[in-house]
C-alpha atoms as a PDB file:
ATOM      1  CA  UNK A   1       0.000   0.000   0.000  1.00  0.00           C
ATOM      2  CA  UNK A   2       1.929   3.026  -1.259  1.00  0.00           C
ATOM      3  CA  UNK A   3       1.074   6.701   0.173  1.00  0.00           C
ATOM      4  CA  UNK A   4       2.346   8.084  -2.817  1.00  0.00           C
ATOM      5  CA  UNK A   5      -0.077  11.022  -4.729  1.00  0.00           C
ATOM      6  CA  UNK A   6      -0.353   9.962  -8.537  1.00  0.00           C
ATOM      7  CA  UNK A   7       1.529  12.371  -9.529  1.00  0.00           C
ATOM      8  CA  UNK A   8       4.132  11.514  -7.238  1.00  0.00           C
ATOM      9  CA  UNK A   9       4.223   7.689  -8.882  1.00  0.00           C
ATOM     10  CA  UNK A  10       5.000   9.424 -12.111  1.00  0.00           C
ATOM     11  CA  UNK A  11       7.865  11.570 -10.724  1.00  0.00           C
ATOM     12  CA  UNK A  12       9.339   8.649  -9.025  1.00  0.00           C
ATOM     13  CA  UNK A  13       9.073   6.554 -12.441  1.00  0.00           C
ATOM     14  CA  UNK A  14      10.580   8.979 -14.605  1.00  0.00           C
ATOM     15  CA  UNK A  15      13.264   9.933 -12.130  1.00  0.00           C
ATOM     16  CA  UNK A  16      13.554   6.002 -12.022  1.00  0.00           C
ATOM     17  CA  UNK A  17      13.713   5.754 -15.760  1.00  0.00           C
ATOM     18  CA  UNK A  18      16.340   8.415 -16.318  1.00  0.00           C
ATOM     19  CA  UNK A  19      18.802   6.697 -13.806  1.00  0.00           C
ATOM     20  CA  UNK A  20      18.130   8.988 -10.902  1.00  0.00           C
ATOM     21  CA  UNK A  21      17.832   7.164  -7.717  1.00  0.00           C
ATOM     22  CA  UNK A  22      15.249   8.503  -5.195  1.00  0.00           C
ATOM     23  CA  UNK A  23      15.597   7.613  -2.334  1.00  0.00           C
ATOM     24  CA  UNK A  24      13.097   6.865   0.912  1.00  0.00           C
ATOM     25  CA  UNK A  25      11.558   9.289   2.836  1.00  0.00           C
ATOM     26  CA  UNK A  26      13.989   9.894   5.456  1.00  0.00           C
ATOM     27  CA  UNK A  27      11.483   9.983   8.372  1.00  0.00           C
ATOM     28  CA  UNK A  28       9.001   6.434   8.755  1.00  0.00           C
ATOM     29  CA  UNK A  29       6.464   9.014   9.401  1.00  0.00           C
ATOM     30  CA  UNK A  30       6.518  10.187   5.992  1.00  0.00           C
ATOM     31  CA  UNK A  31       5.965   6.723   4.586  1.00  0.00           C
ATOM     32  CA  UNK A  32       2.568   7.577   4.837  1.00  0.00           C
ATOM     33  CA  UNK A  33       0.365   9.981   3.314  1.00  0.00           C
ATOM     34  CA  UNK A  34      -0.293  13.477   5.045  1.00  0.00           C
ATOM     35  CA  UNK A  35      -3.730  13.400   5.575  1.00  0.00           C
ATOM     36  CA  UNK A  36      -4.013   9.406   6.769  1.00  0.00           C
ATOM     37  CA  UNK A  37      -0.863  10.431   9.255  1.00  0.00           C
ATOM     38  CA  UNK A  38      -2.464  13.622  10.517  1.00  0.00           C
ATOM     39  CA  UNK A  39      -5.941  11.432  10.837  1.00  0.00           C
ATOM     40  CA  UNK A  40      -4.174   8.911  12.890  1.00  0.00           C
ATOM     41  CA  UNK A  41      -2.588  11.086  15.104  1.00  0.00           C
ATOM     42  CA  UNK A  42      -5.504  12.998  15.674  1.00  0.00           C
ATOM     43  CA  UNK A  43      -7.371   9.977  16.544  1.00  0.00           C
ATOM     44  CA  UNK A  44      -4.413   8.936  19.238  1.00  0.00           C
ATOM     45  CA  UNK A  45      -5.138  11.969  20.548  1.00  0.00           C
ATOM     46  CA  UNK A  46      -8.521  12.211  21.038  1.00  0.00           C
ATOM     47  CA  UNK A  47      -8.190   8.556  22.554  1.00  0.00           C
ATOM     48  CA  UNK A  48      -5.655   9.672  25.134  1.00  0.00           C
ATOM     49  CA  UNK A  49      -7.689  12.334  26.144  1.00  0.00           C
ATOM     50  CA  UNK A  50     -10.753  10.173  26.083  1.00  0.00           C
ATOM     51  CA  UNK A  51      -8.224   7.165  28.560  1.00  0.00           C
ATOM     52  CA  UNK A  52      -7.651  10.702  30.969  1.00  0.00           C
ATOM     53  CA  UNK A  53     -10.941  11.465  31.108  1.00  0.00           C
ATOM     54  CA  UNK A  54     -11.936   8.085  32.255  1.00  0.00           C
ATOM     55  CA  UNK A  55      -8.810   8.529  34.157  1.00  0.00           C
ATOM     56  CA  UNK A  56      -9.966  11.059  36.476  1.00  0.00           C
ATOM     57  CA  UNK A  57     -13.441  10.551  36.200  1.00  0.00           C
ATOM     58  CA  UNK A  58     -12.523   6.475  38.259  1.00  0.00           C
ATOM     59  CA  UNK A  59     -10.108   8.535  40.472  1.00  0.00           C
ATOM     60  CA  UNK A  60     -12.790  10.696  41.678  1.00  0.00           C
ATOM     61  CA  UNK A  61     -15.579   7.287  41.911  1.00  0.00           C
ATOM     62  CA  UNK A  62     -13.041   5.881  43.992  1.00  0.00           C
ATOM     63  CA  UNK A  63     -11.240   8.501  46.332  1.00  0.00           C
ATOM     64  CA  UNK A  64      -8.116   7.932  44.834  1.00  0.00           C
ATOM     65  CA  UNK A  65      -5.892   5.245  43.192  1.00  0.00           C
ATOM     66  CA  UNK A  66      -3.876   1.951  43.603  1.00  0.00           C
ATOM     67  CA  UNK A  67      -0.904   3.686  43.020  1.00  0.00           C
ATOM     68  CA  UNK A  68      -1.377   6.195  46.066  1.00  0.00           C
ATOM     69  CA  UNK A  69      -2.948   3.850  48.063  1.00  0.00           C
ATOM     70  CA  UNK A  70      -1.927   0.195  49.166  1.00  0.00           C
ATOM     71  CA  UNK A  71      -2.039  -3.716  50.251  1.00  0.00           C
ATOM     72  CA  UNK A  72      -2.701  -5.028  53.508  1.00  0.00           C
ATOM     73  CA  UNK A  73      -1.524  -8.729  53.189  1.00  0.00           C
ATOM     74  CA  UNK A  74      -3.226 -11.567  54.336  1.00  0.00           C
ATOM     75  CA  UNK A  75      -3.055 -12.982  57.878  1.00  0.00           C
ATOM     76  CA  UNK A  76      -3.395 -16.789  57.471  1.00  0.00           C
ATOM     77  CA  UNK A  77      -2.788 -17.647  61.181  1.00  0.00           C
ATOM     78  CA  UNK A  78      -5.313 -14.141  62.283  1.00  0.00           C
ATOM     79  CA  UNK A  79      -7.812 -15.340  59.044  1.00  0.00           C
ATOM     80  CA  UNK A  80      -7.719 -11.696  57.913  1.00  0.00           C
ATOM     81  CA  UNK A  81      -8.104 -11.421  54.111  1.00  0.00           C
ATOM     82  CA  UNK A  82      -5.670  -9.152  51.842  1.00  0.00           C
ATOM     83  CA  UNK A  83      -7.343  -6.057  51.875  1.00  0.00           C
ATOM     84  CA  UNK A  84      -6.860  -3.597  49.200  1.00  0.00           C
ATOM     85  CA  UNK A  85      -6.932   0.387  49.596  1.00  0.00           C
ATOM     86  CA  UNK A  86      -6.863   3.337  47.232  1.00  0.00           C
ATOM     87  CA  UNK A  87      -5.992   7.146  48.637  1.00  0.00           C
ATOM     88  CA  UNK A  88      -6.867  10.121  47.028  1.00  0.00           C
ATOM     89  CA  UNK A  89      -4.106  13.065  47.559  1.00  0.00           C
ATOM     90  CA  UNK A  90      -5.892  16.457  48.594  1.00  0.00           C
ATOM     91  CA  UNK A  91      -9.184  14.890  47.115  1.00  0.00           C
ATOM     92  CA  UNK A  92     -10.889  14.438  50.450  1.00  0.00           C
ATOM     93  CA  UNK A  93      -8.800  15.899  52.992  1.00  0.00           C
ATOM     94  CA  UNK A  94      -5.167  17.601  52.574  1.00  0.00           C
ATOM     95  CA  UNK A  95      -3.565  14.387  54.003  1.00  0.00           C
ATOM     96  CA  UNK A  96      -5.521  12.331  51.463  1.00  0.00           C
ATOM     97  CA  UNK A  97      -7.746   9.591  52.844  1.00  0.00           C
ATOM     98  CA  UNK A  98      -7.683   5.621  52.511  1.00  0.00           C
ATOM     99  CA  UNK A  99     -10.500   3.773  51.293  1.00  0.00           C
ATOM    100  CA  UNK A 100     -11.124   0.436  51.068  1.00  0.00           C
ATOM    101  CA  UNK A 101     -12.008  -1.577  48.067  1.00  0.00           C
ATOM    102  CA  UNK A 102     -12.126  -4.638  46.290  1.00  0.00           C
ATOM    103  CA  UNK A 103      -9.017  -6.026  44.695  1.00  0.00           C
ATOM    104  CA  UNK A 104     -10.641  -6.066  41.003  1.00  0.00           C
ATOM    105  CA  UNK A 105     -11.025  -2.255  41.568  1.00  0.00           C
ATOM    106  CA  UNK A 106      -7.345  -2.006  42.923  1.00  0.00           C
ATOM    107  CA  UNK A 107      -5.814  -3.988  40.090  1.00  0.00           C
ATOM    108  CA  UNK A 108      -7.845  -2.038  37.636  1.00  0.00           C
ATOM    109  CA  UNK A 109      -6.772   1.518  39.136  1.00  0.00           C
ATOM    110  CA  UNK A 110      -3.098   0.456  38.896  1.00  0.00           C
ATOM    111  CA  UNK A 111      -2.973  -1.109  35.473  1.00  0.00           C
ATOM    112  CA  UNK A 112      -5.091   2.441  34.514  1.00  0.00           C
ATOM    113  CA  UNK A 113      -2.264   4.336  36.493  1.00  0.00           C
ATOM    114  CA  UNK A 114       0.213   2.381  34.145  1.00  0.00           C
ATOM    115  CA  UNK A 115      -1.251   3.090  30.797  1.00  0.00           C
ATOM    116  CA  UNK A 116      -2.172   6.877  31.567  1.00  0.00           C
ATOM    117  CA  UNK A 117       1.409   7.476  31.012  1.00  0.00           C
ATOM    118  CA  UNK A 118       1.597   5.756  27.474  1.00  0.00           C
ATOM    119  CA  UNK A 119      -1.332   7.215  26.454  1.00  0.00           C
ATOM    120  CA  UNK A 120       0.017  10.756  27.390  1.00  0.00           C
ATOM    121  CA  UNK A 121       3.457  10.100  25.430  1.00  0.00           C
ATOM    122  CA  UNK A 122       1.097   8.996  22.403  1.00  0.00           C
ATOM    123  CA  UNK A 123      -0.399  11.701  22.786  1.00  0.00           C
ATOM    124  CA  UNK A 124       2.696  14.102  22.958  1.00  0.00           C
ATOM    125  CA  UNK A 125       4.312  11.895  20.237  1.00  0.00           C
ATOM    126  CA  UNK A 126       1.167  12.536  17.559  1.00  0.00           C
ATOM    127  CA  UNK A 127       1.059  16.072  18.544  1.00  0.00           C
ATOM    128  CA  UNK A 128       4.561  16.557  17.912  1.00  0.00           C
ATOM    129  CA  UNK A 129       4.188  14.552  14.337  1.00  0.00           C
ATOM    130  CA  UNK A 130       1.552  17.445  13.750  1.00  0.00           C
ATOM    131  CA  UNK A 131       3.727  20.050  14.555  1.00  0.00           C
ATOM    132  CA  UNK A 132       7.002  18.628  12.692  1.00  0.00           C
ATOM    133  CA  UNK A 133       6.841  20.269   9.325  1.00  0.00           C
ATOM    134  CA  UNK A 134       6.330  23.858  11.535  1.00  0.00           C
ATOM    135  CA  UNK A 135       9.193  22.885  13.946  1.00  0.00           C
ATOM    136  CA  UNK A 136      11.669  22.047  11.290  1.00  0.00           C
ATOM    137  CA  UNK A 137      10.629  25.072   8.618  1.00  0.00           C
ATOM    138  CA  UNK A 138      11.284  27.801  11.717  1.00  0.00           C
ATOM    139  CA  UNK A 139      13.979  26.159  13.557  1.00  0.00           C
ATOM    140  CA  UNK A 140      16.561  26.032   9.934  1.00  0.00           C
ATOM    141  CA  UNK A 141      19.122  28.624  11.077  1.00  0.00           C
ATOM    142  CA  UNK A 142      19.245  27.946  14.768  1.00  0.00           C
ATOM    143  CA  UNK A 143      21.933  25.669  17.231  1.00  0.00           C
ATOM    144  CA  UNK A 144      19.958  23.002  16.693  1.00  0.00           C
ATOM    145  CA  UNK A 145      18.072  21.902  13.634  1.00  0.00           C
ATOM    146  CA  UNK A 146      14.203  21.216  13.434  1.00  0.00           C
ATOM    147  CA  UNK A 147      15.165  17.744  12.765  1.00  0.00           C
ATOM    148  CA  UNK A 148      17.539  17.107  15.837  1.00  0.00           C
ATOM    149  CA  UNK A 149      15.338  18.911  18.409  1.00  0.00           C
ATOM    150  CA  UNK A 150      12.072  16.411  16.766  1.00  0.00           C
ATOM    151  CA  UNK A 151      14.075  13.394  17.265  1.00  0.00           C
ATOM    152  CA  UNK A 152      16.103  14.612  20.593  1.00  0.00           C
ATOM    153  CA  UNK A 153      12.144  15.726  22.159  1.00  0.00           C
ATOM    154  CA  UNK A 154      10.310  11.974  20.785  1.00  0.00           C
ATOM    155  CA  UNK A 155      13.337  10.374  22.538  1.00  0.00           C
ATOM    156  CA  UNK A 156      13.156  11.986  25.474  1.00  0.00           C
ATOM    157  CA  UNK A 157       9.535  11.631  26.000  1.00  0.00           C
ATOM    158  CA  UNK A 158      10.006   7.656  25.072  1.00  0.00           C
ATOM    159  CA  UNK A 159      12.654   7.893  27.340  1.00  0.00           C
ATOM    160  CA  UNK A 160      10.591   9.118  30.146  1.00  0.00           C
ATOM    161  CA  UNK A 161       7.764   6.980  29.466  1.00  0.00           C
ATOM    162  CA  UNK A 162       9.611   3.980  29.687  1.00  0.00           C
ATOM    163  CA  UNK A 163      11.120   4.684  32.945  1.00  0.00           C
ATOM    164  CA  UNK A 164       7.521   5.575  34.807  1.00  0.00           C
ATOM    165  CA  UNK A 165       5.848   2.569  33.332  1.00  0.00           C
ATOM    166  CA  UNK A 166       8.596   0.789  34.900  1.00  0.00           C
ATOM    167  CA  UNK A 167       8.809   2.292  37.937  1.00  0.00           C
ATOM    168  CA  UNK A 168       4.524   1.976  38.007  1.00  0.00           C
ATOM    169  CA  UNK A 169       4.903  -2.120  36.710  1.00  0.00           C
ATOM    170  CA  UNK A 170       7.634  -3.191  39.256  1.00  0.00           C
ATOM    171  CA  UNK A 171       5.934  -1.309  41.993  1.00  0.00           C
ATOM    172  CA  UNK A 172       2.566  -2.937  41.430  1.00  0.00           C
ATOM    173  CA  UNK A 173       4.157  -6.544  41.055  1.00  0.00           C
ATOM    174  CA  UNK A 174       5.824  -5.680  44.461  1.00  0.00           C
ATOM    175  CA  UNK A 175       2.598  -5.124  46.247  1.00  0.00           C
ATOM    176  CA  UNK A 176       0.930  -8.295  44.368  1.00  0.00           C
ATOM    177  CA  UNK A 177       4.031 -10.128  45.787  1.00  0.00           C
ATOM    178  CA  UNK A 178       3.719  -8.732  49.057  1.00  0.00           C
ATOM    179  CA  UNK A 179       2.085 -11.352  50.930  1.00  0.00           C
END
């Protein structure tokens, strides 16, 4: 499936045809068309922001999340249950307050805590696809070109995603393991 305009086929062929390599777009983002890769990206966006939305609006049903919150182990030898506990900071009180609830609810709010943070650098990704022709065409004479500071920001924000979802996964297996 080629992204190529018609007229770009035709360039490419005679180029072709006259010896002239052409080479790849540079960037795989250009491999596809510009109105299917703005279309995409705005749709990444729109579903991050929809994930957020149902972000907050499960924070705020439950008084917090997993992530703030905690496990009480189980007590085999008291026969106490694990117990599982969400905390809200500054939602309730300026302390934030625990609240009890049932470990599908808990596991949920975690794994949602997890993904909130690819969804955001999908979102910051597709927004800075948007913006790349802009970014590149001002920043031509500067220290750094359009190009590097595209490439240097995406990496960064990969980076960074990486490392919370991380952070968020081993933290959650921790508590699972914790008892």
């Amino acid at each position: 499936m080629s992204a190529e305009t018609p007229a770009e086929k035709v360039l490419r062929a005679e180029l072709s045809d006259a010896g002239v390599r052409v080479p790849a777009p540079p960037c795989p983002v250009d491999r596809l068309g510009r109105r299917r890769r703005n279309k995409i990206c705005i749709a990444i966006i729109a579903l991050g922001g929809f994930n957020f939305l149902a972000y907050t609006l499960t924070y705020a049903a439950l008084g917090g999340d997993a992530h703030n919150g905690f496990r009480r182990p189980a007590d085999a030898e008291r026969g106490v249950a694990a117990a599982y506990f969400v905390r809200g900071h500054h939602l309730r009180s300026l302390s934030g307050q625990e609240r009890e609830v049932s470990k599908g609810a808990w596991t949920y709010s975690y794994i949602h805590s997890i993904f909130v943070f690819v969804t955001s650098a999908a979102m910051i990704i597709s927004m800075l696809v948007l913006a790349r022709p802009h970014i590149i065409a001002t920043m031509r004479d500067g220290f750094v070109s359009g190009t590097t500071f595209v490439t240097a920001f995406a990496t960064v924000v990969v980076l960074l995603t990486v490392f919370a979802v991380f952070l968020f996964a081993w933290d959650f297996f921790a508590q699972l393991g914790n008892g």
